[in-house]
Protein backbone atom coordinates (compact mmCIF):
# COMPACT_ATOMS: atom_id res chain seq x y z
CA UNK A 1 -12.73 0.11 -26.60
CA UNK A 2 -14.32 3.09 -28.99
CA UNK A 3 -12.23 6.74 -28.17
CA UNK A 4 -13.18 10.20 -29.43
CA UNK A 5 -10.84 11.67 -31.24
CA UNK A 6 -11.59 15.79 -31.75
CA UNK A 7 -9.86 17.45 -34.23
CA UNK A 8 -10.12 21.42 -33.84
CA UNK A 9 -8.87 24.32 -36.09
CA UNK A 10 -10.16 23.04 -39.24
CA UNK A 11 -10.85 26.31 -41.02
CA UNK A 12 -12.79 24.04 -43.95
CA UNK A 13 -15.06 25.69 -46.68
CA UNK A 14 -18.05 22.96 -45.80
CA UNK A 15 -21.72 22.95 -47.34
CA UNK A 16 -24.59 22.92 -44.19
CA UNK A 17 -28.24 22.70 -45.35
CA UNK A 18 -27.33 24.15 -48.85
CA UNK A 19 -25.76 27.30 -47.62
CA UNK A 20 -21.75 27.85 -46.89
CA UNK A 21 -19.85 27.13 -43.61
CA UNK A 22 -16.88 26.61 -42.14
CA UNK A 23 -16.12 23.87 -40.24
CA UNK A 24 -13.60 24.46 -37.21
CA UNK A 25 -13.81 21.37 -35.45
CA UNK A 26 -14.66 17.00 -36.36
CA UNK A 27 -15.00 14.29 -34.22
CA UNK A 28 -14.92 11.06 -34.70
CA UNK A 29 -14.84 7.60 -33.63
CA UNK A 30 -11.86 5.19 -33.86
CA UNK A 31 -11.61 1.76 -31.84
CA UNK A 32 -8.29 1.10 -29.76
CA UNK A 33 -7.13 -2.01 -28.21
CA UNK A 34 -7.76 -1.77 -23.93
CA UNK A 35 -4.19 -0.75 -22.56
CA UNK A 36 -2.53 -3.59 -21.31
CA UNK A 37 -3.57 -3.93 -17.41
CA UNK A 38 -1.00 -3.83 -14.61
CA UNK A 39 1.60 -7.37 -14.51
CA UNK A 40 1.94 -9.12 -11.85
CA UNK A 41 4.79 -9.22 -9.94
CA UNK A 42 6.29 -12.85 -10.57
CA UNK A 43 8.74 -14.47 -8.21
CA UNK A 44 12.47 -13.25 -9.33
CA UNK A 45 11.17 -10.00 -10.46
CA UNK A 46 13.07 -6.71 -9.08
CA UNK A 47 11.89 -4.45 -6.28
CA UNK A 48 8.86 -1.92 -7.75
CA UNK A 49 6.89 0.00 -5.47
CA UNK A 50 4.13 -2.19 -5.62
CA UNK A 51 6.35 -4.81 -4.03
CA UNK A 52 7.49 -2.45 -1.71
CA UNK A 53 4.14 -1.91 -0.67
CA UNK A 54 3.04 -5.10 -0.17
CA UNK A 55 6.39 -5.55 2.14
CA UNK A 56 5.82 -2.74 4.32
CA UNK A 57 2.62 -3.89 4.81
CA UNK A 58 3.51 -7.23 5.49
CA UNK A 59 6.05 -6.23 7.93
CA UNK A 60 2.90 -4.23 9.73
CA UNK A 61 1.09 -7.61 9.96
CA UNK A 62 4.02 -9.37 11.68
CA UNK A 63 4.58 -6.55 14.44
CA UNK A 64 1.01 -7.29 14.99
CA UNK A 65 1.08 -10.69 15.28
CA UNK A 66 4.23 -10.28 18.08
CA UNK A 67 3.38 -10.82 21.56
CA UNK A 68 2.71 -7.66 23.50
CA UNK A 69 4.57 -5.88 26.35
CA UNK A 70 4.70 -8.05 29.61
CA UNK A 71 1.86 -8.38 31.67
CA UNK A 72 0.82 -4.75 33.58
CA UNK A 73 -1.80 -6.01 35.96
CA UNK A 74 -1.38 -5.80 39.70
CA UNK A 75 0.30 -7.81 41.67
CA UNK A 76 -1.36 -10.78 43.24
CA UNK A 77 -3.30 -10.79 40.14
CA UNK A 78 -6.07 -10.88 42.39
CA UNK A 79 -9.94 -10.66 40.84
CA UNK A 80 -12.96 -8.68 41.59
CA UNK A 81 -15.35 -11.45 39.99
CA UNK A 82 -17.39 -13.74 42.10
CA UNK A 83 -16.24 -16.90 43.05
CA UNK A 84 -18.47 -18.48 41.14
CA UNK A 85 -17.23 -16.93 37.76
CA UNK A 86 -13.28 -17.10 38.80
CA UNK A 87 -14.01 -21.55 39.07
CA UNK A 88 -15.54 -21.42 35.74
CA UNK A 89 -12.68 -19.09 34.56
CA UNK A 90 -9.62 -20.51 35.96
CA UNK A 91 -8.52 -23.48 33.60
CA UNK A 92 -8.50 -21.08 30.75
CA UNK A 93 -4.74 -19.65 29.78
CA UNK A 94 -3.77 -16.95 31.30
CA UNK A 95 -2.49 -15.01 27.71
CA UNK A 96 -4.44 -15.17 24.22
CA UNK A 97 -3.43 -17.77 22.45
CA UNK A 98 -1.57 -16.20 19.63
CA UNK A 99 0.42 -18.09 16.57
CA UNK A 100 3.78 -16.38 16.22
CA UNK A 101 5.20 -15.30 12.72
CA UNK A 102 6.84 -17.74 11.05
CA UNK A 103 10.71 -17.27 10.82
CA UNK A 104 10.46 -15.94 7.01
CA UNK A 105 8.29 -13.24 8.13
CA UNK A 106 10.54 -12.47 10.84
CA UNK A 107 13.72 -12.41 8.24
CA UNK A 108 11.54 -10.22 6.08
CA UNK A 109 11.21 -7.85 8.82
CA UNK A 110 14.49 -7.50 10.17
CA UNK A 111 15.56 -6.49 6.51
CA UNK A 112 12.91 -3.95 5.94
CA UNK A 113 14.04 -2.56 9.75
CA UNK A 114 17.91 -2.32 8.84
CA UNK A 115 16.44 -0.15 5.93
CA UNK A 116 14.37 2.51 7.24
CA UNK A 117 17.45 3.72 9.84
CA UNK A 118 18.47 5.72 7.02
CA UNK A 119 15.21 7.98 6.44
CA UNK A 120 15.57 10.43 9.10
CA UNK A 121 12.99 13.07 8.78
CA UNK A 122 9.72 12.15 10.20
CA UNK A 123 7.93 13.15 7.10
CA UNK A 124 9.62 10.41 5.28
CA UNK A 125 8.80 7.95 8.53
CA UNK A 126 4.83 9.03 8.36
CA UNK A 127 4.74 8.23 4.67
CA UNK A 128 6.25 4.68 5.58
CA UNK A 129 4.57 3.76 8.66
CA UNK A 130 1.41 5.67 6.59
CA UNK A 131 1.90 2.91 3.82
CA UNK A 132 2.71 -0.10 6.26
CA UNK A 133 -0.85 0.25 8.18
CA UNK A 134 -2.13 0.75 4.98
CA UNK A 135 -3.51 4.26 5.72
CA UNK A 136 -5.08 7.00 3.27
CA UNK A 137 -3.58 9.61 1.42
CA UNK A 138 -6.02 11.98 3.23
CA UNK A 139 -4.77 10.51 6.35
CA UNK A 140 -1.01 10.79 6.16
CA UNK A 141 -1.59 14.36 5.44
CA UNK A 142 -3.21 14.56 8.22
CA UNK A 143 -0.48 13.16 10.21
CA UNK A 144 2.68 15.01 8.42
CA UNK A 145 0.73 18.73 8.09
CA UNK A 146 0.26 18.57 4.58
CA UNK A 147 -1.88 18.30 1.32
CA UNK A 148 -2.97 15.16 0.01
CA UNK A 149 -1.36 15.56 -3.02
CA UNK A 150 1.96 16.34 -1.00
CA UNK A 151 1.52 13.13 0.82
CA UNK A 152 0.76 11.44 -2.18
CA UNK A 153 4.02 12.54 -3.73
CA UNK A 154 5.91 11.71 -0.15
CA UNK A 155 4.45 8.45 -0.58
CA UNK A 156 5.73 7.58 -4.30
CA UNK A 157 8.98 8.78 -3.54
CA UNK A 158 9.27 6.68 -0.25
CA UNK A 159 8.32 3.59 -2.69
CA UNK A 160 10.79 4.39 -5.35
CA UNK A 161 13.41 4.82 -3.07
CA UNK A 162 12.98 1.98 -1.10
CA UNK A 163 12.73 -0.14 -4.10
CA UNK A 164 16.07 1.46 -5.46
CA UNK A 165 17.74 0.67 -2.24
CA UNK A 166 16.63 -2.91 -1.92
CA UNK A 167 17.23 -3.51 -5.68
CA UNK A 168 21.07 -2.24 -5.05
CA UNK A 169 21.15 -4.64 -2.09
CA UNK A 170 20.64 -7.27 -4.26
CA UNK A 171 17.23 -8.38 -2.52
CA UNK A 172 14.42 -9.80 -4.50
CA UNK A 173 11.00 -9.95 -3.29
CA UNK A 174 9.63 -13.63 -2.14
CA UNK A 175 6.72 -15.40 -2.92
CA UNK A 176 5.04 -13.83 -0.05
CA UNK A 177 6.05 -10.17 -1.42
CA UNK A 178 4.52 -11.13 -4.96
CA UNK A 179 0.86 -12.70 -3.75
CA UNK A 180 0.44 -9.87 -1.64
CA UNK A 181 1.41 -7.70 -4.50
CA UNK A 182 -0.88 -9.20 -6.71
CA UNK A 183 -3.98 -8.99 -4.46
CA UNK A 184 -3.03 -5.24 -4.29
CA UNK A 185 -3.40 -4.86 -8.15
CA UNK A 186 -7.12 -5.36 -7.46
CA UNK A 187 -7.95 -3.47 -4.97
CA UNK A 188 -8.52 0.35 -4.71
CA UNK A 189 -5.84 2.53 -3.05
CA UNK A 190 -6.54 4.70 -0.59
């Protein structure tokens, strides 16, 4: 990878064309090696905010994949469709079929729940919930009142702290945690 390098403030006696100058500024050309791209997470590694992010969003999926509130039709659950339509209908299940979260998941949840009690201001619940559904900068500002920038901020502190806490608890993220984190490196953040 070639950088510029500009060097200003010379103040050098210099000869241009055959006639005397002085030459304030040089650049010039030096080749650097690419800066080592973002690691990894690897399984064992301590909580970052990368990690974190990848958890909160993980916990996100799993509330989605939960079943929903009870049923809210009307009683008799009685149709409006012709007969014709209910016989074809009526073998079909009654609910979506829907595969639960498996019981990691679930674990995972519960111990990013018992750690968000603490954050009381909803500012600081906007930036989490903001990262779990995996929202914009743009749009948690929209959300908490704010500039982007301030939202941005709210957001890397919510990630640092979160990965302080859950490094003091002794937590480390799982194999889940880390792929996710991984696939995160290569995409584009909002």
């Amino acid at each position: 990878m070639r950088s510029v390098i500009v060097e200003t403030n010379l103040g050098q006696e210099a000869d241009w064309n055959g006639q005397p100058a002085t030459l304030h500024a040089r650049t010039r050309f030096i080749d650097r090696p690419p800066e080592p791209s973002t690691r990894e997470p690897q399984l064992g590694d301590r909580w970052d905010p990368l990690t974190v992010r990848a958890r909160l969003q993980r916990t996100a999926e799993v509330f989605r994949k939960l079943p929903h509130t009870p049923d809210t039709r009307p009683g008799g659950h009685r149709s409006c469709m012709p007969t014709p339509v209910r016989e074809l209908f009526k073998d079909l299940p009654g609910e979506p079929m829907r595969l639960l979260p498996r019981a990691e998941d679930l674990e995972a949840m519960r111990q990013v729940l018992d750690s968000l009690v603490h954050f009381r201001t909803a500012e600081q619940r906007m930036a989490i919930w903001g990262v779990a559904a995996n929202l914009s900068h743009r749009r948690i500002a929209r959300e908490m009142r704010c500039s982007r920038d301030k939202a941005a901020t709210a957001v890397q502190a919510i990630l640092v702290t979160l990965a302080e806490d859950w490094n003091r608890r002794g937590t480390r993220p799982d194999h889940v945690d880390t792929e996710w984190a991984g696939a995160l490196i290569h995409r584009n953040f909002k």
